[in-house]
Protein backbone atom coordinates (compact mmCIF):
# COMPACT_ATOMS: atom_id res chain seq x y z
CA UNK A 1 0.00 0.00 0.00
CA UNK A 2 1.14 3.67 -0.97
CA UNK A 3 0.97 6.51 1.15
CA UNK A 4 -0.68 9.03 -1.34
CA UNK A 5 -0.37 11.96 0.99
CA UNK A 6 1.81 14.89 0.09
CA UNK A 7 4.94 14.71 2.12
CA UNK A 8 7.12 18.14 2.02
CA UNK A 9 10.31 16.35 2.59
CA UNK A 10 10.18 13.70 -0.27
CA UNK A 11 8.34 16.46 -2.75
CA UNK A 12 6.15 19.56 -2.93
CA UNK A 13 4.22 17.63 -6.13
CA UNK A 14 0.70 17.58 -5.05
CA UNK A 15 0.87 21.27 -2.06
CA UNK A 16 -0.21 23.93 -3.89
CA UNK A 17 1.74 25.95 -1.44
CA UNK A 18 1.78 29.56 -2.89
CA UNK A 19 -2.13 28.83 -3.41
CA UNK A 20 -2.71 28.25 0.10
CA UNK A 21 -0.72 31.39 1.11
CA UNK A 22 -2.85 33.29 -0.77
CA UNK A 23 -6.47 31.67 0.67
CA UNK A 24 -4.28 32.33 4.01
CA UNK A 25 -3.34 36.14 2.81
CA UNK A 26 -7.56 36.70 2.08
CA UNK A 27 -8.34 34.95 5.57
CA UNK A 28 -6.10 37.49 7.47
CA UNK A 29 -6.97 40.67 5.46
CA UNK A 30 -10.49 40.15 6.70
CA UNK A 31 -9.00 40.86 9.33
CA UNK A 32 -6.28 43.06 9.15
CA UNK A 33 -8.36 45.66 6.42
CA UNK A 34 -10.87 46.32 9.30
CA UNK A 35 -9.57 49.23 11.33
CA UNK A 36 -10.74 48.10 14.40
CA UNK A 37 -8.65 45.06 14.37
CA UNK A 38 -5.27 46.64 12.90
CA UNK A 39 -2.54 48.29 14.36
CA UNK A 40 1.10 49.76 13.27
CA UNK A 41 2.40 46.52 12.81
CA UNK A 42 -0.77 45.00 10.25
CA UNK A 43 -0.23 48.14 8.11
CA UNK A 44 3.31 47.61 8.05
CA UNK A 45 2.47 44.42 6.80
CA UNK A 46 -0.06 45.27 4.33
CA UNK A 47 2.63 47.39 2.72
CA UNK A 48 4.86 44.76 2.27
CA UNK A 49 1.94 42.56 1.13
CA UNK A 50 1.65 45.29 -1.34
CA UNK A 51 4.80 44.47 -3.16
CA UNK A 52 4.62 40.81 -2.63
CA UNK A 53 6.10 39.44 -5.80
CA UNK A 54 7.93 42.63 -6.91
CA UNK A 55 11.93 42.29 -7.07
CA UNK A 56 12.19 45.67 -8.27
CA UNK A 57 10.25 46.87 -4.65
CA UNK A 58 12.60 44.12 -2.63
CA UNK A 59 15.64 44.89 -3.59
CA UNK A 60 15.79 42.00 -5.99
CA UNK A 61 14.28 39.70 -3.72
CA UNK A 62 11.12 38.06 -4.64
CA UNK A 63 9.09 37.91 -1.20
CA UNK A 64 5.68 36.64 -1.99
CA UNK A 65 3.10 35.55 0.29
CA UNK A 66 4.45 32.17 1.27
CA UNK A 67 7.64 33.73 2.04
CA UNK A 68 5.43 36.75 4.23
CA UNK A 69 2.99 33.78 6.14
CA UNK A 70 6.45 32.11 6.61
CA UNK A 71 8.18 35.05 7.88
CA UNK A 72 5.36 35.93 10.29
CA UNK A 73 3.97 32.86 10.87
CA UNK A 74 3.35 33.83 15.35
CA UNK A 75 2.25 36.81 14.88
CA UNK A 76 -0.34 35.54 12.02
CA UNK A 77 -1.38 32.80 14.25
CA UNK A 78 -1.76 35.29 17.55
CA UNK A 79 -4.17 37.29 15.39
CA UNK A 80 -6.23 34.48 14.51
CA UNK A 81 -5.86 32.94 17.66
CA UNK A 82 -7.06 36.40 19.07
CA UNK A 83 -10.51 35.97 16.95
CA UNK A 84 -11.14 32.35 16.95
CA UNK A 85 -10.71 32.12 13.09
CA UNK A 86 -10.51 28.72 13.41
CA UNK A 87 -10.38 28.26 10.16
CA UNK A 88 -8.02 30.51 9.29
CA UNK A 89 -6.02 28.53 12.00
CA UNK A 90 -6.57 24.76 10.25
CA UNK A 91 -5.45 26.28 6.98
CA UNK A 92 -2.50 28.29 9.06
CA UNK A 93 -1.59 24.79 10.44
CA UNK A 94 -1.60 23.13 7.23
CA UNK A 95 0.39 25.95 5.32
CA UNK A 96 3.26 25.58 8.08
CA UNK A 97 3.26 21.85 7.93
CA UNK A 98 3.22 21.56 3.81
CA UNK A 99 5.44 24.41 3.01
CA UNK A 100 7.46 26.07 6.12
């Protein structure tokens, strides 16, 4: 019998990785875009979310949103943690397991 289930170490073929970061990204800008919820450090963030992808804005460095979710990956899970997003959490979980 074969175990079918992706397995980060062996290969990323079958984690759709920098599609997950992305769901994750939405998840936490539901939270983060409402101004009751933000602070200095979430619009820091949003401006580097803003650029996500952009070399010429990194200097040369491609940071996309995997690379953000990885970077951040406490303080993302504090927030959620904060408003029971569970499920913002599960997918949190899975991103960090699969691709961190």
């Amino acid at each position: 019998m074969t175990d079918t289930k992706p397995d980060r170490y062996v290969t990323f073929r079958g984690i759709d990785g920098d599609g997950n970061a992305r769901r994750l990204v939405a998840m936490l800008r539901r939270h983060i875009d409402d101004p009751a919820k933000s602070n200095p450090f979430w619009e820091k963030f949003k401006e580097k979310l803003a650029v996500a992808g952009l070399a010429e804005a990194n200097g040369g460095r491609v940071l996309d949103e995997l690379f953000l979710v990885h970077s951040y990956i406490n303080n993302i899970s504090e927030l959620f943690e904060e408003h029971d997003d569970r499920e913002a959490l599960a997918l949190l979980r899975q991103v960090e397991t699969e691709s961190c």
